[in-house]
PDB file of N, CA and C in Angstrom:
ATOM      1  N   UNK A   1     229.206 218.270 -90.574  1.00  0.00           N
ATOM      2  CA  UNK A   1     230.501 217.640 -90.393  1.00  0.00           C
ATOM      3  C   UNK A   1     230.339 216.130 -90.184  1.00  0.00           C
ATOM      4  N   UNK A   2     229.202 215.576 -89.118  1.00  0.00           N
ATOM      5  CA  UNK A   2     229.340 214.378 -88.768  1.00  0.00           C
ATOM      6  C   UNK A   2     228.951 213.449 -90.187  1.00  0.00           C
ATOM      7  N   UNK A   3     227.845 214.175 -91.122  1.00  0.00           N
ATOM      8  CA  UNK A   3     227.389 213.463 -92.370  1.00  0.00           C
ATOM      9  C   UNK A   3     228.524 213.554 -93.227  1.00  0.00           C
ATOM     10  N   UNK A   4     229.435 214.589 -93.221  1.00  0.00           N
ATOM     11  CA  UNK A   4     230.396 214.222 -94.386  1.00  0.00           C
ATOM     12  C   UNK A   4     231.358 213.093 -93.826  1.00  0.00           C
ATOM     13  N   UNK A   5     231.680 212.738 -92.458  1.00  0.00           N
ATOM     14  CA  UNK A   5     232.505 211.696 -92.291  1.00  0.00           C
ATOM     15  C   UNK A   5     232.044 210.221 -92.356  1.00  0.00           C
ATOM     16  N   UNK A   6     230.706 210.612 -91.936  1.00  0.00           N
ATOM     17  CA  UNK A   6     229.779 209.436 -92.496  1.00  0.00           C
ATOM     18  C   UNK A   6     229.595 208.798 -93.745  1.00  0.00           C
ATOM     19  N   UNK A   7     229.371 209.531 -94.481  1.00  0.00           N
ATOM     20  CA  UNK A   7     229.872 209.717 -96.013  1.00  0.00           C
ATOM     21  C   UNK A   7     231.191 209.043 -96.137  1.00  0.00           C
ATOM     22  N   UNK A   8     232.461 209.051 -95.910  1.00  0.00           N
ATOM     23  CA  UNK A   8     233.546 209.391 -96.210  1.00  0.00           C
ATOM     24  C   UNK A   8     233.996 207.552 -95.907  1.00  0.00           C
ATOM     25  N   UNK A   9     233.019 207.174 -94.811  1.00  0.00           N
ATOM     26  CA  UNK A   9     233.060 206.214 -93.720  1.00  0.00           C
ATOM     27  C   UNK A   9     232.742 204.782 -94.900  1.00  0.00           C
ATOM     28  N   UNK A  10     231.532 205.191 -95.390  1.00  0.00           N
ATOM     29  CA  UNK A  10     230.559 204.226 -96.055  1.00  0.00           C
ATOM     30  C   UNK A  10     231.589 204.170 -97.366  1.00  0.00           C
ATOM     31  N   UNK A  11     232.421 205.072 -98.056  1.00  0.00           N
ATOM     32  CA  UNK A  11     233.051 205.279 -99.591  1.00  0.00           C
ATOM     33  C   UNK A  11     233.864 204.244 -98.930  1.00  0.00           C
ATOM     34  N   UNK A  12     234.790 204.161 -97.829  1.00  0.00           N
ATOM     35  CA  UNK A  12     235.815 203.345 -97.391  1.00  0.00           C
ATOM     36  C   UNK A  12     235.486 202.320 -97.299  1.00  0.00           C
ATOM     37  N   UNK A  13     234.196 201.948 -96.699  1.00  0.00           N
ATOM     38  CA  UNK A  13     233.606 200.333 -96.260  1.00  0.00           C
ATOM     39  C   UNK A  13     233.343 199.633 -97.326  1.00  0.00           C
ATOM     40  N   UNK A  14     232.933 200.133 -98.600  1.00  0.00           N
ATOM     41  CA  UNK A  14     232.610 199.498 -99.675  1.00  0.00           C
ATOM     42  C   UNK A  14     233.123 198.411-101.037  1.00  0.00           C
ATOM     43  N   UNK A  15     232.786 197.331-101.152  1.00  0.00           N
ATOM     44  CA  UNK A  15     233.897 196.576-101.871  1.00  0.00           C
ATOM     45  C   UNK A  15     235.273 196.533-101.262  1.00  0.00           C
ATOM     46  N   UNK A  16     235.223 195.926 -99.952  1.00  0.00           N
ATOM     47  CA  UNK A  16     236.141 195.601 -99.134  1.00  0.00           C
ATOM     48  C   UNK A  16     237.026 194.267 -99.810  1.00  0.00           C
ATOM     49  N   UNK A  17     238.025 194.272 -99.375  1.00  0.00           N
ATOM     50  CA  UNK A  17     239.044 193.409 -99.891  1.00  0.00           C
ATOM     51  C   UNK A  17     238.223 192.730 -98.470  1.00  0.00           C
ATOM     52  N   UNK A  18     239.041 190.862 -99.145  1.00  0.00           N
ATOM     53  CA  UNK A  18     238.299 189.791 -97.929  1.00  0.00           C
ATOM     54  C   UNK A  18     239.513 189.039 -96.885  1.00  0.00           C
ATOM     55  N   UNK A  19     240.986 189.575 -97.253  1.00  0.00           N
ATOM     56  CA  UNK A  19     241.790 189.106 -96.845  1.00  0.00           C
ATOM     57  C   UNK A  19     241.074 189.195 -95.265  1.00  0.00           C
ATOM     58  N   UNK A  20     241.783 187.810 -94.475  1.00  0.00           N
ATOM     59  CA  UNK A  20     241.869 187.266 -93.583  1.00  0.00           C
ATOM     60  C   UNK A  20     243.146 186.771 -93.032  1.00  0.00           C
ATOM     61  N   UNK A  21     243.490 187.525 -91.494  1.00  0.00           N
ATOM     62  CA  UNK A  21     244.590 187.007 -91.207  1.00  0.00           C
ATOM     63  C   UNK A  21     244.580 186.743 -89.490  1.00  0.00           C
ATOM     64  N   UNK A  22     244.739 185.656 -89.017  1.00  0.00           N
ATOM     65  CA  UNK A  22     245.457 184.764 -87.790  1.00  0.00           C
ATOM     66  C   UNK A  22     246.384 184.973 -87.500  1.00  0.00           C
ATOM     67  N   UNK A  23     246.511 185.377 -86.336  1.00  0.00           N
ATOM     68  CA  UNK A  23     247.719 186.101 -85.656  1.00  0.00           C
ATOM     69  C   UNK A  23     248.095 185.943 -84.355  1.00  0.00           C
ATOM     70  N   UNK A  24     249.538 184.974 -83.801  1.00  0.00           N
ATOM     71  CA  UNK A  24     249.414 184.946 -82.506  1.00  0.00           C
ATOM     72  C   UNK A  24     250.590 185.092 -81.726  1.00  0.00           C
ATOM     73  N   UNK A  25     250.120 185.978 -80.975  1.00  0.00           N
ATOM     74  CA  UNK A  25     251.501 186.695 -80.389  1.00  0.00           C
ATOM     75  C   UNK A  25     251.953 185.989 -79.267  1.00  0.00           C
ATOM     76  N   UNK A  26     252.942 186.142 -79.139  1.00  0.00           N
ATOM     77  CA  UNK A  26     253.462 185.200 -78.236  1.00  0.00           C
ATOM     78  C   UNK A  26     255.274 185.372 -77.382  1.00  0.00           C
ATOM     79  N   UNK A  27     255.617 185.394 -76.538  1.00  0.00           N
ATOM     80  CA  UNK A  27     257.012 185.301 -76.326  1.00  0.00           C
ATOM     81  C   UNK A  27     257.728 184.376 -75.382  1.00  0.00           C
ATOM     82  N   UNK A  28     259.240 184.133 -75.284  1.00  0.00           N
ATOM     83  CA  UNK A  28     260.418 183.195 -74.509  1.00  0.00           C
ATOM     84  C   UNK A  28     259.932 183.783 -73.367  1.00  0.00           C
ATOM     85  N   UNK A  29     259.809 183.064 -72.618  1.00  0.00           N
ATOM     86  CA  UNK A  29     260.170 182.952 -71.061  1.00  0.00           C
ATOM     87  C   UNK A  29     261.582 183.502 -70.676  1.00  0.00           C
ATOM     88  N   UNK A  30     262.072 184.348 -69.965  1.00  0.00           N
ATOM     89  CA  UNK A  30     263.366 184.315 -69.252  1.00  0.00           C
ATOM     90  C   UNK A  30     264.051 183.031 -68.936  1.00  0.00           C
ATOM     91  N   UNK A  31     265.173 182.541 -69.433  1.00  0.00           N
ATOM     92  CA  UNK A  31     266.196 181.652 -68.804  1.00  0.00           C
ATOM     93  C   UNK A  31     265.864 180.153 -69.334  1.00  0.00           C
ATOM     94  N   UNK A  32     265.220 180.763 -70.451  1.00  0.00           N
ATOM     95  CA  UNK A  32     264.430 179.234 -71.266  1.00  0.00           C
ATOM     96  C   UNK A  32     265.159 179.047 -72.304  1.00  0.00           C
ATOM     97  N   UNK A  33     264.967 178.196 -73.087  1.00  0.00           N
ATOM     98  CA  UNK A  33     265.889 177.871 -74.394  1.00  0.00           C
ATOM     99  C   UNK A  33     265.388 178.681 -75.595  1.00  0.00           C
ATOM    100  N   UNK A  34     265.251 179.494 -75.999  1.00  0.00           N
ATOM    101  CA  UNK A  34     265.045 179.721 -77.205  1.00  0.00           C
ATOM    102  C   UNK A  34     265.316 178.770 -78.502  1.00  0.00           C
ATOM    103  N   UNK A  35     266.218 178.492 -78.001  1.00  0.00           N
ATOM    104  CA  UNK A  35     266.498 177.321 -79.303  1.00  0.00           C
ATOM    105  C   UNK A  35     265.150 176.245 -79.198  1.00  0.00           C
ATOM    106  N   UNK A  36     264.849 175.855 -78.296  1.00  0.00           N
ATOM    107  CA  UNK A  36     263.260 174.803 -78.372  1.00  0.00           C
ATOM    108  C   UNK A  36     262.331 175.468 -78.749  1.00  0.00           C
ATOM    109  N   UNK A  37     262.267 176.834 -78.200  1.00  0.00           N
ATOM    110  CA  UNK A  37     261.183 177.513 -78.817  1.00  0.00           C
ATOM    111  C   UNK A  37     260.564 178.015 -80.234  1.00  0.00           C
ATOM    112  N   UNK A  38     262.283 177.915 -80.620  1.00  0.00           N
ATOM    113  CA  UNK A  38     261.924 178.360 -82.438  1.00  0.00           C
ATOM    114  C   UNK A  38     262.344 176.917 -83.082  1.00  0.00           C
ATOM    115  N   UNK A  39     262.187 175.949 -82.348  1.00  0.00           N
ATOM    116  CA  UNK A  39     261.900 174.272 -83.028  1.00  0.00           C
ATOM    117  C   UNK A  39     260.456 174.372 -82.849  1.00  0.00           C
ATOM    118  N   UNK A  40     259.799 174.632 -81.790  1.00  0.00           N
ATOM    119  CA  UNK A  40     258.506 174.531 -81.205  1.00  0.00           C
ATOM    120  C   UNK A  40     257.543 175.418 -82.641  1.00  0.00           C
ATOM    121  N   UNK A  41     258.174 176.253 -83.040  1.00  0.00           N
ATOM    122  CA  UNK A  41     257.616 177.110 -83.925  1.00  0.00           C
ATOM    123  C   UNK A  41     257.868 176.590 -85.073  1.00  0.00           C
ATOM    124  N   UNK A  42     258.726 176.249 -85.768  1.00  0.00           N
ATOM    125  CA  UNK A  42     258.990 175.703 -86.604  1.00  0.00           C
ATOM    126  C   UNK A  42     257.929 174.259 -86.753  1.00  0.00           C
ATOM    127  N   UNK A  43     258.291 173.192 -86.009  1.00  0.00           N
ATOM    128  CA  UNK A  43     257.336 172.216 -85.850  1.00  0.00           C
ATOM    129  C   UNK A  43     255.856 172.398 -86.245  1.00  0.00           C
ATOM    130  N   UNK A  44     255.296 173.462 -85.328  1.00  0.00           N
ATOM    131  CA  UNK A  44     253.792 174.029 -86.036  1.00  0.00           C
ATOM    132  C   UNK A  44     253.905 174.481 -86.803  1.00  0.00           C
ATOM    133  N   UNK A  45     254.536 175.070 -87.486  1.00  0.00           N
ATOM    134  CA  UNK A  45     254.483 175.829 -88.811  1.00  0.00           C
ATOM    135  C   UNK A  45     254.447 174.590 -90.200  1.00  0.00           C
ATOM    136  N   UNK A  46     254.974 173.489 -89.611  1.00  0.00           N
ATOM    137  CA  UNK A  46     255.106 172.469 -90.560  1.00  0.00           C
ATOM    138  C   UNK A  46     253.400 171.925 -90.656  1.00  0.00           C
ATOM    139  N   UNK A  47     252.812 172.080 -89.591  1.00  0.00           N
ATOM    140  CA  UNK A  47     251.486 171.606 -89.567  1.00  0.00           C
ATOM    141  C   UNK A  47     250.804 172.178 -90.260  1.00  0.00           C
ATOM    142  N   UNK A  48     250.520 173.581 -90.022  1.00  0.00           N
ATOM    143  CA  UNK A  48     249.821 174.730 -91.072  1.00  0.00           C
ATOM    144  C   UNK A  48     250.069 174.366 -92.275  1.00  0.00           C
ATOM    145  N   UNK A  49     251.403 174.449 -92.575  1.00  0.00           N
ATOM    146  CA  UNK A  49     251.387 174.163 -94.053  1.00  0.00           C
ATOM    147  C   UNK A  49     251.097 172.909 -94.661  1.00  0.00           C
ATOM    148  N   UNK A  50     250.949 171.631 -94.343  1.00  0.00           N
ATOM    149  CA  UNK A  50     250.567 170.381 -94.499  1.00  0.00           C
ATOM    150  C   UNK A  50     248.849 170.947 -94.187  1.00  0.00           C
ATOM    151  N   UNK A  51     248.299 171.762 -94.003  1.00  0.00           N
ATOM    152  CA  UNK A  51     246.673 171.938 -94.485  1.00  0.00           C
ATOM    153  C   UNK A  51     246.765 173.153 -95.227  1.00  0.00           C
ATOM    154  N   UNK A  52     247.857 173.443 -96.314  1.00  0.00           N
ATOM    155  CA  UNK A  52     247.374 174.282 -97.041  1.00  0.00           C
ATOM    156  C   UNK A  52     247.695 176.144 -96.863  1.00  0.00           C
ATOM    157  N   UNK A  53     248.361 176.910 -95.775  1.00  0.00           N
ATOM    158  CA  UNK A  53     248.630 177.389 -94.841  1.00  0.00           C
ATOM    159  C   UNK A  53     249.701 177.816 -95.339  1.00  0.00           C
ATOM    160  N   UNK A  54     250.412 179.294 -95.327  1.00  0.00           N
ATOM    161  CA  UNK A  54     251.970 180.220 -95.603  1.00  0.00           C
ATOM    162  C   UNK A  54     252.033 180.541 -94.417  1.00  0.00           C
ATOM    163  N   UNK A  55     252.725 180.274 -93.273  1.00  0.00           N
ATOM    164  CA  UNK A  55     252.793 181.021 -91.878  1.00  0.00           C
ATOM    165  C   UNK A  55     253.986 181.873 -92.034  1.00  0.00           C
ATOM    166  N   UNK A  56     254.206 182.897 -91.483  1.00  0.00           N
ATOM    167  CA  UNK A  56     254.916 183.775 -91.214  1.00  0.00           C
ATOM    168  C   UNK A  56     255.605 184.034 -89.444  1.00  0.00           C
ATOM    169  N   UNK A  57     256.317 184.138 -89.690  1.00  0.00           N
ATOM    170  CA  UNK A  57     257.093 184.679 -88.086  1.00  0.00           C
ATOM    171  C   UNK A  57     257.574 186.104 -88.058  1.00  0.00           C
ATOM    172  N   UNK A  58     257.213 186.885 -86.982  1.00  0.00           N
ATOM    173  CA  UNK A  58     257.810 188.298 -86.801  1.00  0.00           C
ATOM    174  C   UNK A  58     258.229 188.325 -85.651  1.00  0.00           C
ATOM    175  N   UNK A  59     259.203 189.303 -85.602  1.00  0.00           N
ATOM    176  CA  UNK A  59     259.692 189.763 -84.367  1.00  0.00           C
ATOM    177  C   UNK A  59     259.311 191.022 -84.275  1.00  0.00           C
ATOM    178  N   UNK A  60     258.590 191.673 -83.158  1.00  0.00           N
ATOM    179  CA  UNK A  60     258.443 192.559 -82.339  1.00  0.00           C
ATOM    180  C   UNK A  60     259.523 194.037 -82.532  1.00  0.00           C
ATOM    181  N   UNK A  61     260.027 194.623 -83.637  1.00  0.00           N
ATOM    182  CA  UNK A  61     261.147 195.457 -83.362  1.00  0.00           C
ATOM    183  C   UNK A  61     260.588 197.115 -82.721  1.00  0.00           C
ATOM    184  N   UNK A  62     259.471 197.197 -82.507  1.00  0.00           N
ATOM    185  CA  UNK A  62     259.035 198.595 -81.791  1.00  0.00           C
ATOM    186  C   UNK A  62     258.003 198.426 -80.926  1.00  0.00           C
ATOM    187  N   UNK A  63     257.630 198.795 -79.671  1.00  0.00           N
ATOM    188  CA  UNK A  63     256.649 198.152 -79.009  1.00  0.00           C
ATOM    189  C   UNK A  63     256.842 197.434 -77.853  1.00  0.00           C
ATOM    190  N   UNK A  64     256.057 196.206 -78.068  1.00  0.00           N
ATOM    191  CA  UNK A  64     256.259 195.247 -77.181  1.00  0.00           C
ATOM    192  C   UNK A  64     257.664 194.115 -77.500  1.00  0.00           C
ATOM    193  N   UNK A  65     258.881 195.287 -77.301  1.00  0.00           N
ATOM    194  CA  UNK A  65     260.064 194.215 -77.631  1.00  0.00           C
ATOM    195  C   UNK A  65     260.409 192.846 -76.939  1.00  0.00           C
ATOM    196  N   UNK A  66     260.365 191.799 -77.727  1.00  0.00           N
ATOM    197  CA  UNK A  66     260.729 190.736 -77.116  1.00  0.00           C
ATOM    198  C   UNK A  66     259.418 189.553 -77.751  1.00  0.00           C
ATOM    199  N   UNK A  67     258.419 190.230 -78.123  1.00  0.00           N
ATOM    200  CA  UNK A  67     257.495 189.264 -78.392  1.00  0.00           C
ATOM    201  C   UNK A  67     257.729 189.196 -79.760  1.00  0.00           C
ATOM    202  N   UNK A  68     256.921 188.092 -80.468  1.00  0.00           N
ATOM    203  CA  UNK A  68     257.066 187.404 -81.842  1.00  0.00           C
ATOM    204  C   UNK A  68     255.497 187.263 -81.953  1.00  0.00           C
ATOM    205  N   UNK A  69     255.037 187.353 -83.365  1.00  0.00           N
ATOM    206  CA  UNK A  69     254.094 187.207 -83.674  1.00  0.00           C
ATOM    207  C   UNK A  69     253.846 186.008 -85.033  1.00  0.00           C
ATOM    208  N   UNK A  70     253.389 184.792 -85.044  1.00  0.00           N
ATOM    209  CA  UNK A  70     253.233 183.779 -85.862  1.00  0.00           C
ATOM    210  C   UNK A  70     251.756 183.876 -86.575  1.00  0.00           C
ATOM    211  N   UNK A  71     251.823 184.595 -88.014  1.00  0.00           N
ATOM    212  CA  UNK A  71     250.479 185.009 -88.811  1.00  0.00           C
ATOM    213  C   UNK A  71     250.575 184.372 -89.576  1.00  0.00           C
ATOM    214  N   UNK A  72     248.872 184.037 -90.106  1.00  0.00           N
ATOM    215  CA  UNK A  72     248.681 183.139 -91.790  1.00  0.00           C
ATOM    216  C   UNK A  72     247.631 183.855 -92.255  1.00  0.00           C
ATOM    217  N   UNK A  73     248.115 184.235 -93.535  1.00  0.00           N
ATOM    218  CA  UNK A  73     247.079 184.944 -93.931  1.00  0.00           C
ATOM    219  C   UNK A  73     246.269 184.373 -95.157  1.00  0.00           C
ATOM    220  N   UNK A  74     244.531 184.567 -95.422  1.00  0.00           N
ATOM    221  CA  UNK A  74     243.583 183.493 -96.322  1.00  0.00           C
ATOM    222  C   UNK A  74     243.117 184.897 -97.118  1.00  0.00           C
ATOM    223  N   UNK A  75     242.144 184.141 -98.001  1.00  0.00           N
ATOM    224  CA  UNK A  75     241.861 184.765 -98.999  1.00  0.00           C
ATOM    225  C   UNK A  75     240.216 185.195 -98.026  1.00  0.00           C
ATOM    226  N   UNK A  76     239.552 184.424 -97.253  1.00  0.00           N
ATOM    227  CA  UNK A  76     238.472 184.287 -97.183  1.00  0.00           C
ATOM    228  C   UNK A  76     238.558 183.581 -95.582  1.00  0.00           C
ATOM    229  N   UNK A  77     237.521 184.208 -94.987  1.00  0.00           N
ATOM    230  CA  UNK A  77     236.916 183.641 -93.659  1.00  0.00           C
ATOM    231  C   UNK A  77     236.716 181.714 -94.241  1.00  0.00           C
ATOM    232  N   UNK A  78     236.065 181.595 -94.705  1.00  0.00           N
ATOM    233  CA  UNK A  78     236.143 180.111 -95.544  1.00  0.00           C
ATOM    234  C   UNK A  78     237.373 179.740 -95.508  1.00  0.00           C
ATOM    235  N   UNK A  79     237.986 179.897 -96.287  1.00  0.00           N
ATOM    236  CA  UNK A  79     239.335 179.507 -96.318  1.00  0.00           C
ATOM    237  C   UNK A  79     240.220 179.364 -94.997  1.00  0.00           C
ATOM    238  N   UNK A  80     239.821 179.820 -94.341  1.00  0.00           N
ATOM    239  CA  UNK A  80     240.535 180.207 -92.547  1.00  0.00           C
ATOM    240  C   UNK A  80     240.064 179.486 -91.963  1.00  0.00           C
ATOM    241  N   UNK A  81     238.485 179.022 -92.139  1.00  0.00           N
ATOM    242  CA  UNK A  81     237.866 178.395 -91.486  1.00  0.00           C
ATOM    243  C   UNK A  81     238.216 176.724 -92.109  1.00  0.00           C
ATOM    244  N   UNK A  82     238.700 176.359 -92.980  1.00  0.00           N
ATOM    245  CA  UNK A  82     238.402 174.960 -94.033  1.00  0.00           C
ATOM    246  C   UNK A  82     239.991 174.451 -92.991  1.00  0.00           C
ATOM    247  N   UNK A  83     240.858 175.622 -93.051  1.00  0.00           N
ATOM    248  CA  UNK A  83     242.534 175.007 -92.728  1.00  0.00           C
ATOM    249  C   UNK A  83     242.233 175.335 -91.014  1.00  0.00           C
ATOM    250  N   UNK A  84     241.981 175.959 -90.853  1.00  0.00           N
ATOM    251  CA  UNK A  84     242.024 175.687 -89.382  1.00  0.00           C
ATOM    252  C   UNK A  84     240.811 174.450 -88.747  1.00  0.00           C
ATOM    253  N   UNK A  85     239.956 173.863 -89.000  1.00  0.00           N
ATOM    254  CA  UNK A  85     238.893 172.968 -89.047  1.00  0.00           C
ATOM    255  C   UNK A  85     240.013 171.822 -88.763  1.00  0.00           C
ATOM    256  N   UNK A  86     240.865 171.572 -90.016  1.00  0.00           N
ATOM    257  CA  UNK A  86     241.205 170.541 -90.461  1.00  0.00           C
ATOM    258  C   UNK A  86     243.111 170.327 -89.724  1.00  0.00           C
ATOM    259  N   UNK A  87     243.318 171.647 -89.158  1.00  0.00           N
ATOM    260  CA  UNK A  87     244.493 171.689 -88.060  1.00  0.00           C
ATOM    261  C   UNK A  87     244.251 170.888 -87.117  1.00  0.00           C
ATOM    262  N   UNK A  88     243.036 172.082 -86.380  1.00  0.00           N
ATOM    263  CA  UNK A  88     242.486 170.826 -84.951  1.00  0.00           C
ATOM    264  C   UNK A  88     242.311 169.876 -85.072  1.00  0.00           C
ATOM    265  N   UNK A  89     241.426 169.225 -85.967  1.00  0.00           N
ATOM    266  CA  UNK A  89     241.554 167.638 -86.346  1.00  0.00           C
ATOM    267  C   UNK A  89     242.196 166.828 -86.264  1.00  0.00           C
ATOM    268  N   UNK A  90     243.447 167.444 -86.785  1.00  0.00           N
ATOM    269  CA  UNK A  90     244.752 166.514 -86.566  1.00  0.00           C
ATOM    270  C   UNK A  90     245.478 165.907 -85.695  1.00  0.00           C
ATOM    271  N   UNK A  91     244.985 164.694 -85.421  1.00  0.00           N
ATOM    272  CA  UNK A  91     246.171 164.469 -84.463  1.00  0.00           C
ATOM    273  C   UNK A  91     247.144 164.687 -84.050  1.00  0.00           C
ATOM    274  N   UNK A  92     248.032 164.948 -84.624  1.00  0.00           N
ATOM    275  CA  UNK A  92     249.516 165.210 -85.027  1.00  0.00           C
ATOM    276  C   UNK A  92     249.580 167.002 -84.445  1.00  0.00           C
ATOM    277  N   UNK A  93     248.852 168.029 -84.871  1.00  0.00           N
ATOM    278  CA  UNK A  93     248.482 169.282 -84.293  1.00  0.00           C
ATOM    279  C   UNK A  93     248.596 168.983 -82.957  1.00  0.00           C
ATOM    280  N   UNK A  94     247.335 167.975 -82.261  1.00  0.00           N
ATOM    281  CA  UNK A  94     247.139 168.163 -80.962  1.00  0.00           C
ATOM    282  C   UNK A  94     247.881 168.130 -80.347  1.00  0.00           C
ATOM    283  N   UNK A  95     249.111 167.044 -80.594  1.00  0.00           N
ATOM    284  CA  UNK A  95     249.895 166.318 -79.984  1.00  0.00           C
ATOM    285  C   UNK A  95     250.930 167.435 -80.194  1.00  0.00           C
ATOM    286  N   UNK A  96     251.241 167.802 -80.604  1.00  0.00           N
ATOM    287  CA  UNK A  96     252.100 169.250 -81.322  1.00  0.00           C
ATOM    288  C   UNK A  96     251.455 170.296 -79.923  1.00  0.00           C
ATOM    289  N   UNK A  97     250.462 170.601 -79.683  1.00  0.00           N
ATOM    290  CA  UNK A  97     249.725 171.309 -78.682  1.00  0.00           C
ATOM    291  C   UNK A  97     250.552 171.252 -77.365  1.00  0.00           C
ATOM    292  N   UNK A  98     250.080 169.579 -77.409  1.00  0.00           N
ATOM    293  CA  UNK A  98     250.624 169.132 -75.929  1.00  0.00           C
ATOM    294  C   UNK A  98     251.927 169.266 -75.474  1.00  0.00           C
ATOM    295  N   UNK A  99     252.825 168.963 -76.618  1.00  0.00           N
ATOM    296  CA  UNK A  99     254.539 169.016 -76.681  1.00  0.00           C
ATOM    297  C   UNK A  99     254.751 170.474 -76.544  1.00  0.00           C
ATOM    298  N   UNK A 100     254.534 171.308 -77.451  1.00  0.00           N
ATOM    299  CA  UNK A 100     254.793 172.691 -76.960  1.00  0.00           C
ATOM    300  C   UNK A 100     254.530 172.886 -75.300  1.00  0.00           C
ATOM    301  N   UNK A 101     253.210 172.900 -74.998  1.00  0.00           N
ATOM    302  CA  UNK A 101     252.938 173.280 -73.913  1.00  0.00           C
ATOM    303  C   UNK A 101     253.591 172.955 -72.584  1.00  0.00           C
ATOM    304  N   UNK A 102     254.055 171.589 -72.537  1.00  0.00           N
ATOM    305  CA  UNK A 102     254.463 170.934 -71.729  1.00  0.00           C
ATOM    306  C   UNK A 102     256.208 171.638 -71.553  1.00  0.00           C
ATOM    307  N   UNK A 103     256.427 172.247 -72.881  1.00  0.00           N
ATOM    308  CA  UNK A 103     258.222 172.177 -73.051  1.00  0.00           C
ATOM    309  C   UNK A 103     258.053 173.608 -72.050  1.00  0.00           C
ATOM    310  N   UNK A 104     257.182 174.383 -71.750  1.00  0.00           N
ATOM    311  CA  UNK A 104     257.368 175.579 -70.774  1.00  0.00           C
ATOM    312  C   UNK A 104     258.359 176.742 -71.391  1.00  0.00           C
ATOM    313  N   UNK A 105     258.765 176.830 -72.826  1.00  0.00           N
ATOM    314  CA  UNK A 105     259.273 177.722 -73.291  1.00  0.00           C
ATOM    315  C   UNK A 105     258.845 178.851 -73.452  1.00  0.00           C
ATOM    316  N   UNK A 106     257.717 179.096 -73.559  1.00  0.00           N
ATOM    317  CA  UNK A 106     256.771 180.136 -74.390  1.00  0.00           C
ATOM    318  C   UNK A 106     255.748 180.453 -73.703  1.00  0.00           C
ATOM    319  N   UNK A 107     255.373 181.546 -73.894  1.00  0.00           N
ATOM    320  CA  UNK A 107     253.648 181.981 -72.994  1.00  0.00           C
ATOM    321  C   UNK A 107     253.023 183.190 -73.885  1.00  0.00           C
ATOM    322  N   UNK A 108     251.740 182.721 -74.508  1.00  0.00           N
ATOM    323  CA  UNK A 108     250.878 183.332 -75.083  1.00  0.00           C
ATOM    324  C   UNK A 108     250.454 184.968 -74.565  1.00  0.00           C
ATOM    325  N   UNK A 109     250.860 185.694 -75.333  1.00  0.00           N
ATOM    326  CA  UNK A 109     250.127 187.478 -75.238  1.00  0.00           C
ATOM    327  C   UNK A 109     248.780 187.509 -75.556  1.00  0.00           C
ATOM    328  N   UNK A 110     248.949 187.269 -76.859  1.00  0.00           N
ATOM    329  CA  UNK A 110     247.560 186.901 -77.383  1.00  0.00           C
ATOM    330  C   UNK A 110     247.064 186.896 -78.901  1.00  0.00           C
ATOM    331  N   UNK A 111     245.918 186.537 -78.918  1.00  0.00           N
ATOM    332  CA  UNK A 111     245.267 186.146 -80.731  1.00  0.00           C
ATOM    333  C   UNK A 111     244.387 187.178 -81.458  1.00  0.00           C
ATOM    334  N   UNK A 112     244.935 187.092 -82.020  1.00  0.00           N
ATOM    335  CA  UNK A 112     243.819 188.478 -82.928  1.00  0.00           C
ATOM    336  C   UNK A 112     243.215 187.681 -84.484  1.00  0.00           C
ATOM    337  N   UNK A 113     242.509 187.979 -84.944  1.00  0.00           N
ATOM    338  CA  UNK A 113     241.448 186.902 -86.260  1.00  0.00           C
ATOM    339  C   UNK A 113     241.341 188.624 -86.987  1.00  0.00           C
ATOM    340  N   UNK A 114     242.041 189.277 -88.110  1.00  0.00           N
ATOM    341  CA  UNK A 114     241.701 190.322 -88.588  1.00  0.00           C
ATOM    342  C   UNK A 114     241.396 190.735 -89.990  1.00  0.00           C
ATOM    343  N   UNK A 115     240.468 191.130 -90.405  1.00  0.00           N
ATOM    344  CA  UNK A 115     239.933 190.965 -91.701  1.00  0.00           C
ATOM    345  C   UNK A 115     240.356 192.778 -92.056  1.00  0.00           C
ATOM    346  N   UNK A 116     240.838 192.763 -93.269  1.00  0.00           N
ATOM    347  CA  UNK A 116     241.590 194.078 -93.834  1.00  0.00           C
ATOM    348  C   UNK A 116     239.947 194.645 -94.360  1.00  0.00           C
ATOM    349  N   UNK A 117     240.402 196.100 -94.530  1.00  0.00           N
ATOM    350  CA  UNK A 117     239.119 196.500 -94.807  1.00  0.00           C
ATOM    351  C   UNK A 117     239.680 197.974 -95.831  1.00  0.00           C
ATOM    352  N   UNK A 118     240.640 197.599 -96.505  1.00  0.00           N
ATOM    353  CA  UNK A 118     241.691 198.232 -97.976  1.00  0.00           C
ATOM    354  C   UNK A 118     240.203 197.962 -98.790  1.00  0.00           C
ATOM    355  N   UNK A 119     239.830 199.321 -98.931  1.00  0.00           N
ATOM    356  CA  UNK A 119     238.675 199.479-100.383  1.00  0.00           C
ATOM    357  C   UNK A 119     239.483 198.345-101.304  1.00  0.00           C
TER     358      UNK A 119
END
């Protein structure tokens, strides 16, 4: 039994697709503006894409209701690695960093880096 799932394990692992995707969850504070918060999102999202970058926004509809999740998805660890390199770099990012952070809208769940593994 354990060799045929083993088997079954290795047919799946093989010639893996390389998609790469950045993912960061995140939600509003109680009694905060939402409206700054989805400027706050918006704003970074303008950054990503000025290095190259499709970001996406989700909302949470089963689960952990209330949180949002902001993903970009690459072709390649490379590729993830070339646009995000060149995010931090940016001045304009950092400062984007600092402004979010400071506005107290939002508080990080957390980051996940996930590579698909679709034969």
């Amino acid at each position: 039994m354990r060799r045929t799932v083993f088997r079954r394990l290795q047919f799946h692992t093989r010639n893996l697709a390389m998609t790469v995707i950045v993912q960061y969850v995140f939600r509003g504070l109680p009694g905060k503006s939402v409206a700054t918060l989805m400027e706050n999102v918006k704003a970074g999202a303008a950054l990503w894409i000025k290095h190259g970058a499709s970001p996406r926004l989700w909302e949470v509809a089963v689960g952990e209701i209330g949180n949002m999740a902001f993903s970009v998805e690459f072709k390649s660890f490379s590729e993830y690695a070339k646009c995000f390199d060149a995010l931090n770099a940016d001045p304009a990012f950092q400062a984007w960093r600092a402004k979010h952070h400071e506005s107290g809208v939002g508080e990080w769940v957390r980051s996940n880096l996930l590579r698909e593994l679709t034969p």
